[in-house]
Protein backbone atom coordinates (compact mmCIF):
# COMPACT_ATOMS: atom_id res chain seq x y z
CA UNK A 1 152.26 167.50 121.33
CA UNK A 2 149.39 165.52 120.09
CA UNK A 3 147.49 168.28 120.64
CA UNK A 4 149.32 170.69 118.47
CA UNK A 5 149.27 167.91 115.49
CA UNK A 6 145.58 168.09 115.84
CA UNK A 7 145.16 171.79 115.81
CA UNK A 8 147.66 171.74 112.87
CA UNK A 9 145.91 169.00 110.57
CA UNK A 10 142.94 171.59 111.28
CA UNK A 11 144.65 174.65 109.95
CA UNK A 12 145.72 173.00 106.97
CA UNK A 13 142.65 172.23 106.09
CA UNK A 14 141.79 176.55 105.96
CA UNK A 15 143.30 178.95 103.81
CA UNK A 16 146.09 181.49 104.82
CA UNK A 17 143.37 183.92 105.09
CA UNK A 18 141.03 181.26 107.45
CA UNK A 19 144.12 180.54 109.53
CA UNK A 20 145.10 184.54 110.79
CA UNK A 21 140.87 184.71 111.01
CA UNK A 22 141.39 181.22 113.08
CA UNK A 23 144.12 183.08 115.17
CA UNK A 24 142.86 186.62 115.39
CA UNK A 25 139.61 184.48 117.14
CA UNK A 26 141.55 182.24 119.51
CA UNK A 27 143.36 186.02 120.70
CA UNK A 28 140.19 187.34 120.92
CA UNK A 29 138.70 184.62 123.04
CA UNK A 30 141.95 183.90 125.36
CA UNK A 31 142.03 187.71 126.01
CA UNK A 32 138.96 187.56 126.86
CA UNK A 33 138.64 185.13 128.94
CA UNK A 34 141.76 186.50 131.29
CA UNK A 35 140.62 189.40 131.73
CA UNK A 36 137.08 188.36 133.16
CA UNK A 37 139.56 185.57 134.88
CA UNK A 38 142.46 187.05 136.09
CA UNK A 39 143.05 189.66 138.26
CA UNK A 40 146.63 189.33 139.51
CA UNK A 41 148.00 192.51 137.85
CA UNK A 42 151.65 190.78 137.07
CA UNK A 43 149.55 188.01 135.89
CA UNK A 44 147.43 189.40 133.57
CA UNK A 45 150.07 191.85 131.90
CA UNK A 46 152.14 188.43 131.13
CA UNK A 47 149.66 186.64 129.76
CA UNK A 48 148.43 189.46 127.63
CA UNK A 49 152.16 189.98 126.21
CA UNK A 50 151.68 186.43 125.43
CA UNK A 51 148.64 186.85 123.03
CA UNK A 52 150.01 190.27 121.62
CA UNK A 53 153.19 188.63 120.48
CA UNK A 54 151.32 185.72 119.01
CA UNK A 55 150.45 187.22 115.49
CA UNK A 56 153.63 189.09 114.92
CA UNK A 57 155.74 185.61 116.17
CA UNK A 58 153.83 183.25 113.93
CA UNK A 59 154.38 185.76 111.12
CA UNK A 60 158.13 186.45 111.29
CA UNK A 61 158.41 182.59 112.00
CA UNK A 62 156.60 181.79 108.42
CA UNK A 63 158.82 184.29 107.00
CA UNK A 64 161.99 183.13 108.90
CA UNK A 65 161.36 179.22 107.50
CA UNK A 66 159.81 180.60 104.11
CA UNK A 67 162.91 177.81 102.35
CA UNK A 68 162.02 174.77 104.59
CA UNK A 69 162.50 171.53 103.07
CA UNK A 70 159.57 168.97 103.54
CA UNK A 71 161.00 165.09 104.17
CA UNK A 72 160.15 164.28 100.88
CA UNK A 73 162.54 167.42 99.59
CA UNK A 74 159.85 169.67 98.32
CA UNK A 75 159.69 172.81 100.07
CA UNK A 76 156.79 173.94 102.52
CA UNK A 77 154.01 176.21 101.51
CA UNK A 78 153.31 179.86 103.37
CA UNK A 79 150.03 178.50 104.17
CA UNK A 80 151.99 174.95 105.51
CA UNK A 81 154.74 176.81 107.76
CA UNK A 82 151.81 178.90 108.85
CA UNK A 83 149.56 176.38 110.10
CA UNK A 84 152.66 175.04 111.25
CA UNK A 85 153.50 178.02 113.31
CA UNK A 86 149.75 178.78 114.34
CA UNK A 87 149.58 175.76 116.57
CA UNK A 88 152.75 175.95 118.15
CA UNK A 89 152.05 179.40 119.24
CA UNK A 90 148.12 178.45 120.07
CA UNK A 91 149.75 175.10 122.30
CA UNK A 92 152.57 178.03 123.95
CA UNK A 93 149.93 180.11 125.07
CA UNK A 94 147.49 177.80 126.62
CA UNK A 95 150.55 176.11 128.05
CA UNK A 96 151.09 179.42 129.53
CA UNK A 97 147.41 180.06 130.64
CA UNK A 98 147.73 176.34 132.01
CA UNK A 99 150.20 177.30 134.58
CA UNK A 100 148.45 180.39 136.07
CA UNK A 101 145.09 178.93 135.86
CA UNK A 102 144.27 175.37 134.93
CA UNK A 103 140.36 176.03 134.77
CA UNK A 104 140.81 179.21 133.06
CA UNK A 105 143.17 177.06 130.27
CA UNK A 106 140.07 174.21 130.18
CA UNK A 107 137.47 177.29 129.81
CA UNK A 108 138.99 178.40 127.27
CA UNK A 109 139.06 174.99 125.37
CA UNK A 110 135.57 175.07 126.54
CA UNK A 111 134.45 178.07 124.37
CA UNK A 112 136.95 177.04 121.36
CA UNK A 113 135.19 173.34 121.44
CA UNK A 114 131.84 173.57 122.72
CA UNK A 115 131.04 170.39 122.16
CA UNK A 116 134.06 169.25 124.45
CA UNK A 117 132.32 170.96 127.60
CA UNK A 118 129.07 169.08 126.34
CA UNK A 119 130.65 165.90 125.94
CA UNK A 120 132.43 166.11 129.92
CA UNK A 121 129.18 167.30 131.63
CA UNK A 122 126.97 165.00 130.20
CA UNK A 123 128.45 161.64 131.63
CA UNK A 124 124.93 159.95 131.72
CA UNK A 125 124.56 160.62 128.24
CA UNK A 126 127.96 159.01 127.27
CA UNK A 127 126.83 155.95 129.61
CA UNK A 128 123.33 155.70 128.25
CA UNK A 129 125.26 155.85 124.58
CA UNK A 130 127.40 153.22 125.83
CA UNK A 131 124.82 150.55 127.85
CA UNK A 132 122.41 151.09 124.26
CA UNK A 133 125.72 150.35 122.51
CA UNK A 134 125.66 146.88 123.86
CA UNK A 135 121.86 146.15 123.70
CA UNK A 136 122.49 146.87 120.11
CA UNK A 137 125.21 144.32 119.79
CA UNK A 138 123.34 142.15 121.92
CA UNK A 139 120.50 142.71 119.47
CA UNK A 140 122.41 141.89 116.65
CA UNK A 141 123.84 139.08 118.12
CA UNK A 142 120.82 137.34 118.81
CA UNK A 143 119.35 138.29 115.37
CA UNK A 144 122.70 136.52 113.93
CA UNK A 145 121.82 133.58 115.89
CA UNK A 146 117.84 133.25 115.36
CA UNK A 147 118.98 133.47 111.09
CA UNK A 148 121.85 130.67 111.85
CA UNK A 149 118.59 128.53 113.76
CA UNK A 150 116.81 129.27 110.92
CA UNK A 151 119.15 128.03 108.26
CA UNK A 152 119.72 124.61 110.36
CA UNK A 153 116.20 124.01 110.26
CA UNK A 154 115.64 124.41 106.66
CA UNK A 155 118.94 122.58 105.99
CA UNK A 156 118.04 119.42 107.67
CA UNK A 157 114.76 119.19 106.01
């Protein structure tokens, strides 16, 4: 779920034409990725109906809830129910991909969010971030207290 909010709060941020481009790409690289991947005919032809449906779905979906009320009573933009409907579709699919294949599913993330597969493999890097982290604050710290010395000293005199 909190992934789907995420992917939506991205799509809003596109327009209508950047969100089909964002979905026509996430298609392109899921079908891509089974078919190097998967090789269990029955499989493979269910995923694929997955991603073919995905398009037409998230458009007769947009134009299904075209009069949707927002909580605040306005009503929801084509561009709104459409990054809406984007995401749910995008989370159903990998959901999908998920349950044949977990690695296939975290590939895919992979080569949507590169920098996800960069921030897992390098683990050193995210400790060496972390240990200068605290020499920082320890720096800081100790620059805090060497000022405080300093104004004691020039207060008593």
């Amino acid at each position: 779920m909190v992934d789907e909010l995420i992917e939506e709060s991205y799509l809003l941020g596109l327009t209508e034409e950047q969100i089909w481009e964002d979905l026509r790409r996430f298609v392109a690289t899921c079908e891509r990725a089974i078919r190097e991947r998967v090789h269990d005919e029955r499989t493979l032809a269910r995923l694929l109906s997955y991603l073919r449906s995905l398009k037409k779905q998230a458009y007769h979906e947009v134009m299904a809830k075209a009069g949707t009320l927002k909580p605040d009573g306005s009503r929801k933009t084509r561009r709104e129910l459409l990054a809406e409907q984007a995401a749910k579709n995008k989370h159903m699919v990998l959901k999908a991909i998920r349950e044949c294949d977990p690695e296939l599913a975290a590939d895919i993330e992979q080569s949507r969010y590169p920098a996800l597969g960069r921030a897992k493999k390098g683990r050193r890097a995210k400790y060496g971030r972390a240990l200068l982290g605290i020499l920082y604050g320890l720096l800081l710290a100790l620059i805090t207290a060497l000022l405080y010395i300093s104004h004691l000293a020039t207060s008593r005199n």
